[in-house]
PDB file of N, CA and C in Angstrom:
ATOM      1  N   UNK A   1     144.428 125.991  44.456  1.00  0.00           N
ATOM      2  CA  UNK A   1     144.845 125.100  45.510  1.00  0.00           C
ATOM      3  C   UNK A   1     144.151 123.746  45.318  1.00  0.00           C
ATOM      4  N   UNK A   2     144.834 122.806  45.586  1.00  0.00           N
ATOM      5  CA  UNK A   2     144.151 121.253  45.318  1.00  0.00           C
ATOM      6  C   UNK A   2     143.600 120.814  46.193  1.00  0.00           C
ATOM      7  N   UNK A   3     142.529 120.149  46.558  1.00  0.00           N
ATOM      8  CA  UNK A   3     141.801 119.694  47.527  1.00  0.00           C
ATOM      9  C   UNK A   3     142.578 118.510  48.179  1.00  0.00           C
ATOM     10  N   UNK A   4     142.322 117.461  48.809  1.00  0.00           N
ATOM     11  CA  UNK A   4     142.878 116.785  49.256  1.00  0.00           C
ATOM     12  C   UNK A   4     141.857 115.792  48.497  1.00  0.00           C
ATOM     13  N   UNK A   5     141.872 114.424  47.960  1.00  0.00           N
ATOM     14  CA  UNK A   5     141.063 113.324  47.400  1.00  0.00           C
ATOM     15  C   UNK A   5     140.791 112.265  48.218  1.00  0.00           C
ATOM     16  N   UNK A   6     139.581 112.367  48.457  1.00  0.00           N
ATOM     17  CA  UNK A   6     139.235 110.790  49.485  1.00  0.00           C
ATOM     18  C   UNK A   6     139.902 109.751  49.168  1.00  0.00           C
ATOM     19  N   UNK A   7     141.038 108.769  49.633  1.00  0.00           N
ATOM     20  CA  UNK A   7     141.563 107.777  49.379  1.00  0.00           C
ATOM     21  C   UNK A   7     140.526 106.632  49.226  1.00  0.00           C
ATOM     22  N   UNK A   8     139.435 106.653  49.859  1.00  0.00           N
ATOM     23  CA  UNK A   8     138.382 105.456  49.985  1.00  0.00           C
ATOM     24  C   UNK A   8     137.965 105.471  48.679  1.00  0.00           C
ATOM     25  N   UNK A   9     137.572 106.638  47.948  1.00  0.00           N
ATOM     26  CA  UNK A   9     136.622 106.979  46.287  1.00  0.00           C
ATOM     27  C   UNK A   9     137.951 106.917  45.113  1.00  0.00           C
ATOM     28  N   UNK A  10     138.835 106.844  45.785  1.00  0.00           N
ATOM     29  CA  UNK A  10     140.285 106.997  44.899  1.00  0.00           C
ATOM     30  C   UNK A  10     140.299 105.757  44.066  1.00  0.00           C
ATOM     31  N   UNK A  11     140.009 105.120  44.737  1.00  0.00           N
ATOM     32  CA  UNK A  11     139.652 103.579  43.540  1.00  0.00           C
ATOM     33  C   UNK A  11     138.703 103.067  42.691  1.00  0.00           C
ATOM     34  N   UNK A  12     139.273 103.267  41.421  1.00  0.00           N
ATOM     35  CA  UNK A  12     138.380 102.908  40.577  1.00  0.00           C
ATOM     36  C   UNK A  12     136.654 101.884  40.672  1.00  0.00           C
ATOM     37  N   UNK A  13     137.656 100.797  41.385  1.00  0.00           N
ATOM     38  CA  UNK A  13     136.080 100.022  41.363  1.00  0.00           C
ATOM     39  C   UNK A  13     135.010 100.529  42.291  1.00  0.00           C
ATOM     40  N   UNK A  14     136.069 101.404  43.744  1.00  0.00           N
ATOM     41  CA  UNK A  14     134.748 101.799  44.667  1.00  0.00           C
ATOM     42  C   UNK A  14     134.013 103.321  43.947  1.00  0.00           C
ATOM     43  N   UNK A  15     135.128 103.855  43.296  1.00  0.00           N
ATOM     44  CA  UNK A  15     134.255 104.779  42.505  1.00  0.00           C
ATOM     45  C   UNK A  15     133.093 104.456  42.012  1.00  0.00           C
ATOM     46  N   UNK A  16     133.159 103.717  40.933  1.00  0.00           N
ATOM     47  CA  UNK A  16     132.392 102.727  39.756  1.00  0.00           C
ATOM     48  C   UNK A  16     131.339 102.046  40.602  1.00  0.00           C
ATOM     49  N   UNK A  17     131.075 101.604  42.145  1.00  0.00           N
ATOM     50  CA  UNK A  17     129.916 101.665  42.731  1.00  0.00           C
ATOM     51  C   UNK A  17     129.626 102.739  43.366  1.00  0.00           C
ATOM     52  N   UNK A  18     130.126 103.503  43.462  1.00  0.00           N
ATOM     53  CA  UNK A  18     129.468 104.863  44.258  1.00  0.00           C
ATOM     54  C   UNK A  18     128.873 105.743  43.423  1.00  0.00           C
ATOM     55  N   UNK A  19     129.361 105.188  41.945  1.00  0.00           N
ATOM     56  CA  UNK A  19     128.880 106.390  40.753  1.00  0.00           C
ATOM     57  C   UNK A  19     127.114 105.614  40.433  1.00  0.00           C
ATOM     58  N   UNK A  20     127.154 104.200  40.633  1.00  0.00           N
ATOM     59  CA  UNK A  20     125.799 103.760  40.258  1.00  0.00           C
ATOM     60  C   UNK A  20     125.154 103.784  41.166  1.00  0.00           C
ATOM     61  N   UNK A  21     125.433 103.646  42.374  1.00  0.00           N
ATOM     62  CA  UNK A  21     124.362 103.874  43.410  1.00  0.00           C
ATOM     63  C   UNK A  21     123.879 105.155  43.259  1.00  0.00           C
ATOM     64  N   UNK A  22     124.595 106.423  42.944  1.00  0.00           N
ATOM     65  CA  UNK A  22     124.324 107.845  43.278  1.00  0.00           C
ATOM     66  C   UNK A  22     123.149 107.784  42.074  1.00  0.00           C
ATOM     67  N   UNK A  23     123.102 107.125  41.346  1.00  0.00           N
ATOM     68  CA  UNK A  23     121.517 107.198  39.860  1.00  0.00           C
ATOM     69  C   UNK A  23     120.455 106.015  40.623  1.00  0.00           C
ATOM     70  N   UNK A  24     120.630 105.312  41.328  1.00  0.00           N
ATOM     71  CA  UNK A  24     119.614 104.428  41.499  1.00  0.00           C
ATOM     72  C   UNK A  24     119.201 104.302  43.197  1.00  0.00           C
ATOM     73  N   UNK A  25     118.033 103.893  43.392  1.00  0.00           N
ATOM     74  CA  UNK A  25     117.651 103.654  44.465  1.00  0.00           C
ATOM     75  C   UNK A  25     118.298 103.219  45.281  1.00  0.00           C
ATOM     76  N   UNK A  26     118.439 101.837  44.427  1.00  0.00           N
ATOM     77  CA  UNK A  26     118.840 100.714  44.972  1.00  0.00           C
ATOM     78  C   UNK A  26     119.475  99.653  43.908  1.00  0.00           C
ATOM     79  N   UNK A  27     120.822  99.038  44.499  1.00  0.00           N
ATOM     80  CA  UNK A  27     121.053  97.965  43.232  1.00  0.00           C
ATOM     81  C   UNK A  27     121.777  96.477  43.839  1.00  0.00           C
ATOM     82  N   UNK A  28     121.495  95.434  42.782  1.00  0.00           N
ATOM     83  CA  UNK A  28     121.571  94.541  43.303  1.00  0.00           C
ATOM     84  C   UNK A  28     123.293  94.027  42.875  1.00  0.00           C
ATOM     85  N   UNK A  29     123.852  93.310  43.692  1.00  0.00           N
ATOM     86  CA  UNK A  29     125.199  92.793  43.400  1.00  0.00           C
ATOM     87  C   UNK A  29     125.768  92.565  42.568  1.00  0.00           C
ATOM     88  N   UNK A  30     124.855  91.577  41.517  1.00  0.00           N
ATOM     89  CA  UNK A  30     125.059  90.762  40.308  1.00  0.00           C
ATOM     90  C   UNK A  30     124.846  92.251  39.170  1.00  0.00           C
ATOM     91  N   UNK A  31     123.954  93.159  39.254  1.00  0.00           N
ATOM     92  CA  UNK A  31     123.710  94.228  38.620  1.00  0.00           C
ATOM     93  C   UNK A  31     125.025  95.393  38.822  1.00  0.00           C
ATOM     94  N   UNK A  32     125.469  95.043  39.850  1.00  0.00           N
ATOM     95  CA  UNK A  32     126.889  96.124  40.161  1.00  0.00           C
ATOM     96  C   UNK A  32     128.089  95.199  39.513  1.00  0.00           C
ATOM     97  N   UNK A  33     127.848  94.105  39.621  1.00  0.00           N
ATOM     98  CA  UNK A  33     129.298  93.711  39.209  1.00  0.00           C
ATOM     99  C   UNK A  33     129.174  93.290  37.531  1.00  0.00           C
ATOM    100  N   UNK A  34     127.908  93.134  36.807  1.00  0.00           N
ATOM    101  CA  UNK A  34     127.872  92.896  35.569  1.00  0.00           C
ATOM    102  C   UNK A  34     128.029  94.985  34.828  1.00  0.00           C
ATOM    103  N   UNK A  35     127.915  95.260  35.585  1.00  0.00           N
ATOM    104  CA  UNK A  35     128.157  96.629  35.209  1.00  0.00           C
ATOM    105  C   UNK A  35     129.743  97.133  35.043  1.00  0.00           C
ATOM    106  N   UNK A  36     129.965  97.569  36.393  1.00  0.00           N
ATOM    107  CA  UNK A  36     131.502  97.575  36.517  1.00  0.00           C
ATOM    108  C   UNK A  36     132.925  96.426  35.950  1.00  0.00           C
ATOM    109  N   UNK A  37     132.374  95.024  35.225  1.00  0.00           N
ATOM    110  CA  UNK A  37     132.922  93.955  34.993  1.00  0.00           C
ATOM    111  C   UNK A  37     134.216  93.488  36.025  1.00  0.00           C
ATOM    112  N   UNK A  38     133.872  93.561  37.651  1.00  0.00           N
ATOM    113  CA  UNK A  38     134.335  93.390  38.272  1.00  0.00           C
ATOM    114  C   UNK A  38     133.611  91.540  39.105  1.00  0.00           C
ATOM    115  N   UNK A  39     135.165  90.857  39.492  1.00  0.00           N
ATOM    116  CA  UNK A  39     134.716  89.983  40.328  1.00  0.00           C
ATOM    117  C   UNK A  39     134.037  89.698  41.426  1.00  0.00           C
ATOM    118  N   UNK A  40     133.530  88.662  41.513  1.00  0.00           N
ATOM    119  CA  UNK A  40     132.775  88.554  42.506  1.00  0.00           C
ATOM    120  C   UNK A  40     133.338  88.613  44.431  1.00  0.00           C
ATOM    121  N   UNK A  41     134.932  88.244  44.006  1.00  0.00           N
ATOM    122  CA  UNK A  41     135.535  88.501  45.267  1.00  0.00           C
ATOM    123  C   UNK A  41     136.212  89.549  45.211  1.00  0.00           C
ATOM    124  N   UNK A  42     136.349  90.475  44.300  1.00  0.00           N
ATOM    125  CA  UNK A  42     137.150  92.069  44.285  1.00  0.00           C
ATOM    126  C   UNK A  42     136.072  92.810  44.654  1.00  0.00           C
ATOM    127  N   UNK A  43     134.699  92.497  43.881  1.00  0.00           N
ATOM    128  CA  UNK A  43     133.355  93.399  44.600  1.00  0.00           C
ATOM    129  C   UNK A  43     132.976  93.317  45.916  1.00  0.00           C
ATOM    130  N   UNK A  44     133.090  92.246  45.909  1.00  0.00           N
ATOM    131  CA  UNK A  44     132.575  91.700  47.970  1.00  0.00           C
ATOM    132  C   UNK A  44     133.252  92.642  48.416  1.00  0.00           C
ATOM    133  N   UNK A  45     134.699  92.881  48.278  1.00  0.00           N
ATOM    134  CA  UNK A  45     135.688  93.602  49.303  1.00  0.00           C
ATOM    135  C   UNK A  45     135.111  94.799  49.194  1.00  0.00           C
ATOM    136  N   UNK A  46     135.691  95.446  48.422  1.00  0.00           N
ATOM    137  CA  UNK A  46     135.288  96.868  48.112  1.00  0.00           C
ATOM    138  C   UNK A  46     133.925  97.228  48.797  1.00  0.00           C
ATOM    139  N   UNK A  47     132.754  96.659  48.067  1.00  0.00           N
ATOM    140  CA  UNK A  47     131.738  96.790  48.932  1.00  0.00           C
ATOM    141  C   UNK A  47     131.328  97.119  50.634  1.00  0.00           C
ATOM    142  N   UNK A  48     132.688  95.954  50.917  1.00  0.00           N
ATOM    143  CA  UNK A  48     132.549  95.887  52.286  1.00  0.00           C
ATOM    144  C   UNK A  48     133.196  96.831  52.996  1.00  0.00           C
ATOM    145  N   UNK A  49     134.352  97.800  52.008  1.00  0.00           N
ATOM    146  CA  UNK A  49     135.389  98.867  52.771  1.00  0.00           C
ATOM    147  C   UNK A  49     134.007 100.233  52.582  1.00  0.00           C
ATOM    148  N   UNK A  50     133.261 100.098  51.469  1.00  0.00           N
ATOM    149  CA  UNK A  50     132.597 101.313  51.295  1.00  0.00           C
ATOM    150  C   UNK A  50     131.324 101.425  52.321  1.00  0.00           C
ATOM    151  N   UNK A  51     130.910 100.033  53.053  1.00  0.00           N
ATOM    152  CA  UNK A  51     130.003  99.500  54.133  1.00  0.00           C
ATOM    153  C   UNK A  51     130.588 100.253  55.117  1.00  0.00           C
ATOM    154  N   UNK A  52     131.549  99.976  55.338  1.00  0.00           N
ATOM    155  CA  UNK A  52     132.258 100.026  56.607  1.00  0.00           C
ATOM    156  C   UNK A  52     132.846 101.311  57.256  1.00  0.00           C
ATOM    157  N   UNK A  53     132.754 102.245  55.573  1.00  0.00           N
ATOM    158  CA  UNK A  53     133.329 103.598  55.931  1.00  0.00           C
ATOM    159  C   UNK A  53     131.952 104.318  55.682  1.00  0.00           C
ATOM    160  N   UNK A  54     130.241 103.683  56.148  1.00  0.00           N
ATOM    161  CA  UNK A  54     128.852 104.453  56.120  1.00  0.00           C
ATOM    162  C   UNK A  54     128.818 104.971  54.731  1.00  0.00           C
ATOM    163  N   UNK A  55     129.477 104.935  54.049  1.00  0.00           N
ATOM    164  CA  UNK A  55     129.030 105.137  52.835  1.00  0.00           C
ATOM    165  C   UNK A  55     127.996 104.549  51.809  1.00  0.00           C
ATOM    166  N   UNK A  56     127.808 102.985  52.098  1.00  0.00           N
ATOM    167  CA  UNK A  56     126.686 102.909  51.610  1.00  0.00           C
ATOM    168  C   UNK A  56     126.267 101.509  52.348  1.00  0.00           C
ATOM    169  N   UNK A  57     124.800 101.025  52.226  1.00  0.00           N
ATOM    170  CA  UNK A  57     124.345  99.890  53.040  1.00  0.00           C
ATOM    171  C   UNK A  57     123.986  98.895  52.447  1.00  0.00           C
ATOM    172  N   UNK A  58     124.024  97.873  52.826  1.00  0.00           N
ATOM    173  CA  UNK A  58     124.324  96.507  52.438  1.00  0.00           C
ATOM    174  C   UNK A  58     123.029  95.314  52.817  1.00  0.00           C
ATOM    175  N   UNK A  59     122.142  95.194  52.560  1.00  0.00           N
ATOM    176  CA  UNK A  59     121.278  94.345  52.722  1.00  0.00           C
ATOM    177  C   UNK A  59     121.116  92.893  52.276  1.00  0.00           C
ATOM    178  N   UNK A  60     121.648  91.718  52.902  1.00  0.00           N
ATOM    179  CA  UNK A  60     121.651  90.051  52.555  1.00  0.00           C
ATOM    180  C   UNK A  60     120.250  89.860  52.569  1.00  0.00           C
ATOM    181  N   UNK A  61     119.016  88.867  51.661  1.00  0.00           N
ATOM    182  CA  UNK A  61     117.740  88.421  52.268  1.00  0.00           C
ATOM    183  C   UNK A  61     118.881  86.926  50.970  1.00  0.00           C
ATOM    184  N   UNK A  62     117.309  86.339  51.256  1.00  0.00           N
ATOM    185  CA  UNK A  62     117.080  85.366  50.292  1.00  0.00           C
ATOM    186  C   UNK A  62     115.859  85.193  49.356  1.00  0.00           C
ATOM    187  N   UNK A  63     116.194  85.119  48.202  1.00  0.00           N
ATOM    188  CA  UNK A  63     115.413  85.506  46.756  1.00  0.00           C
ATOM    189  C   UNK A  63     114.670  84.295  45.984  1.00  0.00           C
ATOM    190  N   UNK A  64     113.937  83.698  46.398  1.00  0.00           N
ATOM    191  CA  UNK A  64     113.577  82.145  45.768  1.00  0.00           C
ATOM    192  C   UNK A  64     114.845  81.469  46.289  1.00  0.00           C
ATOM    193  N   UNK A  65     115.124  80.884  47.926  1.00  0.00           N
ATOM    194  CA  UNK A  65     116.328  80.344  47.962  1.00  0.00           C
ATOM    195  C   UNK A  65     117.703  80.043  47.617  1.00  0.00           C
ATOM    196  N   UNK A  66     117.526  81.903  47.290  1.00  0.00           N
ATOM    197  CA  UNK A  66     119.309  81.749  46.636  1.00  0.00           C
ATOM    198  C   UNK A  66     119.450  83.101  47.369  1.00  0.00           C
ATOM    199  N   UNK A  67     120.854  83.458  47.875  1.00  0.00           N
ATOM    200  CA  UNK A  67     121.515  84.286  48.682  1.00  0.00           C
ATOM    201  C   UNK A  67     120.497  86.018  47.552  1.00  0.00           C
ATOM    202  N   UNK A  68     120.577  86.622  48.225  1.00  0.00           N
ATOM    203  CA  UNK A  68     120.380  87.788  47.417  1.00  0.00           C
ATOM    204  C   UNK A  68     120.819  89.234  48.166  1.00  0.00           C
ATOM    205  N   UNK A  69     121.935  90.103  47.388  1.00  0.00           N
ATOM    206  CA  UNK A  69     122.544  91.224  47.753  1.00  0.00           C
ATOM    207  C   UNK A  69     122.217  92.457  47.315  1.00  0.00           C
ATOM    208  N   UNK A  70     121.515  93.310  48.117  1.00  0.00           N
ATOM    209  CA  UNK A  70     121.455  94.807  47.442  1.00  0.00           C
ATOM    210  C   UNK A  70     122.147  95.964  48.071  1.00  0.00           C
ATOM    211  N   UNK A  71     122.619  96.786  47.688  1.00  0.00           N
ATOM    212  CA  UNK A  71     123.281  98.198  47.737  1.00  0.00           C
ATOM    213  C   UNK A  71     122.720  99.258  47.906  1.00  0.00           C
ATOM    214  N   UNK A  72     122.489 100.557  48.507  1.00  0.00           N
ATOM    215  CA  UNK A  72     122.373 101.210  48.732  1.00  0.00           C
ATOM    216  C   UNK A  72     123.197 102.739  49.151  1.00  0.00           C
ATOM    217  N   UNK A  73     123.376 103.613  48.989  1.00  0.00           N
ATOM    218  CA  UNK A  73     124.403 104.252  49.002  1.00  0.00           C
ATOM    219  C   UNK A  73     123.102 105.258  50.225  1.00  0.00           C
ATOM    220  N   UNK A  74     124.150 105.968  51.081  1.00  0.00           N
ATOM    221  CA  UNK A  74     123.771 106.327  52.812  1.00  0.00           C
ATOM    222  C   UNK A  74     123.997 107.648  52.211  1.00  0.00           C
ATOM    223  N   UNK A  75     122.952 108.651  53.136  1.00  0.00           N
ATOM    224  CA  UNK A  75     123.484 110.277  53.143  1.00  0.00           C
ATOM    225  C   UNK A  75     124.992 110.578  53.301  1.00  0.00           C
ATOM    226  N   UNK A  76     125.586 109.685  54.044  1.00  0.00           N
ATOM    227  CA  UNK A  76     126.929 110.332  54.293  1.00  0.00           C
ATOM    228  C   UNK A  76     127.897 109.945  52.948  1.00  0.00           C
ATOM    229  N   UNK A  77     127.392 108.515  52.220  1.00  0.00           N
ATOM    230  CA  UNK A  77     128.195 108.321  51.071  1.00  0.00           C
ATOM    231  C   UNK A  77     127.862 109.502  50.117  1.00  0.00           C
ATOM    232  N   UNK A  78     126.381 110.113  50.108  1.00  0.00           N
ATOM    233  CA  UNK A  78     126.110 111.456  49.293  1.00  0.00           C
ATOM    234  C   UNK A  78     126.816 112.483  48.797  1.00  0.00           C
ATOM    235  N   UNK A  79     127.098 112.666  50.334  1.00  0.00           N
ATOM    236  CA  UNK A  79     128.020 114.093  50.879  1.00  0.00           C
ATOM    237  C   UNK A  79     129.602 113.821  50.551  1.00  0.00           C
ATOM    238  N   UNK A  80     129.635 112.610  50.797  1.00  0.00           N
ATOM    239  CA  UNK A  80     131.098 111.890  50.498  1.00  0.00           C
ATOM    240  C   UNK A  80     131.389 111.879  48.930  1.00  0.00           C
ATOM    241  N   UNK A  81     130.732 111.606  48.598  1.00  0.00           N
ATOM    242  CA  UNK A  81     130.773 111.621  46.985  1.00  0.00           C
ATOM    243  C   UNK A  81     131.303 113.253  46.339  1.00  0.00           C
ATOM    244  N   UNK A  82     130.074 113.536  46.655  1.00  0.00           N
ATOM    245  CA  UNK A  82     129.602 115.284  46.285  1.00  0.00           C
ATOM    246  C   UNK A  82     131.104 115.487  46.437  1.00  0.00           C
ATOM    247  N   UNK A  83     131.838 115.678  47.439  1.00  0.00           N
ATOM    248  CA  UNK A  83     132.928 116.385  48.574  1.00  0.00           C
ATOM    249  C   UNK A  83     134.279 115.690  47.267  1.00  0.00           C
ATOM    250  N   UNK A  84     133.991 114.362  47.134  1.00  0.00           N
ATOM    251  CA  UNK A  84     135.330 113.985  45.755  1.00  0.00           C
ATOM    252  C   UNK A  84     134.906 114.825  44.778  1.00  0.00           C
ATOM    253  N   UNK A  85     133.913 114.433  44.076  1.00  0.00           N
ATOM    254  CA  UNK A  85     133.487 115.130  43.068  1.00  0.00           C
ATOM    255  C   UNK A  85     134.171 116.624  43.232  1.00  0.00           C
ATOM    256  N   UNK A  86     133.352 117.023  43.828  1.00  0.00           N
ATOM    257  CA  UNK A  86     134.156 118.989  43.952  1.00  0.00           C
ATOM    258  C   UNK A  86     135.754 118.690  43.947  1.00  0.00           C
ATOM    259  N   UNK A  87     136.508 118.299  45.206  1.00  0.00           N
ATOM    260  CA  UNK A  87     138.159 118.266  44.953  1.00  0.00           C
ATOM    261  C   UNK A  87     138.680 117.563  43.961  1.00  0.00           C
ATOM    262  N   UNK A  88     138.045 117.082  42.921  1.00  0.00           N
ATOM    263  CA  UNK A  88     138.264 116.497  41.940  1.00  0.00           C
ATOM    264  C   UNK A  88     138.264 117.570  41.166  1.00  0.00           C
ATOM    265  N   UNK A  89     137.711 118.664  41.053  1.00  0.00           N
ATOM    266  CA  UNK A  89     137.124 119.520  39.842  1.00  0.00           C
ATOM    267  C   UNK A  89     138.401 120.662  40.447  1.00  0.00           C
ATOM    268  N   UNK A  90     139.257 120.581  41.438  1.00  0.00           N
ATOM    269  CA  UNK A  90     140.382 121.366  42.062  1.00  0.00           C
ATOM    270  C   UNK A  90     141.460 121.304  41.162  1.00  0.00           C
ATOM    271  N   UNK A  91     141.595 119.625  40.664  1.00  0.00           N
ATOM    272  CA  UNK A  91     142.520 119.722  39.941  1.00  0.00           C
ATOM    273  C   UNK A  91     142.133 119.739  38.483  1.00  0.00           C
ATOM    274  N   UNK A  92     141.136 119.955  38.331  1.00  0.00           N
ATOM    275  CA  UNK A  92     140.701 120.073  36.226  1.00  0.00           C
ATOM    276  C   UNK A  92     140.470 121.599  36.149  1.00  0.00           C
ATOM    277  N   UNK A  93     140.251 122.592  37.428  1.00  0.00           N
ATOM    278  CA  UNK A  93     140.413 123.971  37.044  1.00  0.00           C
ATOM    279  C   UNK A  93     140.912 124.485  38.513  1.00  0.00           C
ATOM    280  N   UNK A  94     142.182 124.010  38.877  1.00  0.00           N
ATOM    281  CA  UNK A  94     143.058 124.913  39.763  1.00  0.00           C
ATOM    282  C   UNK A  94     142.835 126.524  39.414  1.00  0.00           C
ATOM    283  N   UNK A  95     142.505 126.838  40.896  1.00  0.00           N
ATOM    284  CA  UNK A  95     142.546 128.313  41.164  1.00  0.00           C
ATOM    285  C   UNK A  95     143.831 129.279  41.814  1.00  0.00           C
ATOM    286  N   UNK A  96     144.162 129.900  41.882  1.00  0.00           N
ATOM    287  CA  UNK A  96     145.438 130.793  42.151  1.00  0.00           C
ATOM    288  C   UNK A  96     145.032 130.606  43.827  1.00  0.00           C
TER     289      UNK A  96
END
C-alpha cells in the first residue's frame, strides 16, 4: 500500500533544505543556497513555506553590518521528514 507523500517535502528544493538541515545544527542561507544552486528569491520562498509549515526556524541578526540568515530545522520538521522518508520507501518496496 502507498503512503500518502507530504506535498510540502514533495519539492525538490524544499527537500534539498530539509535534507541539509537534518546533518547540521545549523546553516546559514548563502551556505543553503550555494549548496542546493538555488536562487536567492526561489530560496527565500521555499524557506519561508517550510517556516511557516514549523518545520524549520528562521533566525535574521546582523553579521559585521550585513543582513545575516540562519536555518534550523524544528522537532516537528524531524518527524516530518522521518514520516516522507518512510512513505517514500512505500513506493521503492510496496507491500501486498
Amino acid at each position: 500500500m502507498f503512503e500518502p507523500l507530504d506535498p510540502l517535502l514533495h519539492s525538490q528544493l524544499r527537500l534539498a533544505v530539509m535534507s541539509l538541515l537534518m546533518n547540521v545544527e545549523e546553516a546559514d542561507f548563502n551556505y543553503i543556497k550555494e549548496k542546493t544552486n538555488a536562487t536567492s528569491g526561489n530560496l527565500s520562498v521555499q524557506v519561508n513555506k517550510l517556516k511557516d509549515a514549523g518545520y524549520i526556524k528562521v533566525e535574521k541578526t546582523f553579521k559585521d553590518n550585513y543582513p545575516h540568515t540562519s536555518c534550523r530545522i524544528t522537532d516537528q520538521g524531524v518527524d516530518a521528514f522521518e514520516k516522507y522518508l518512510n512513505a517514500l520507501r512505500s513506493y521503492i518496496k510496496p507491500t501486498d
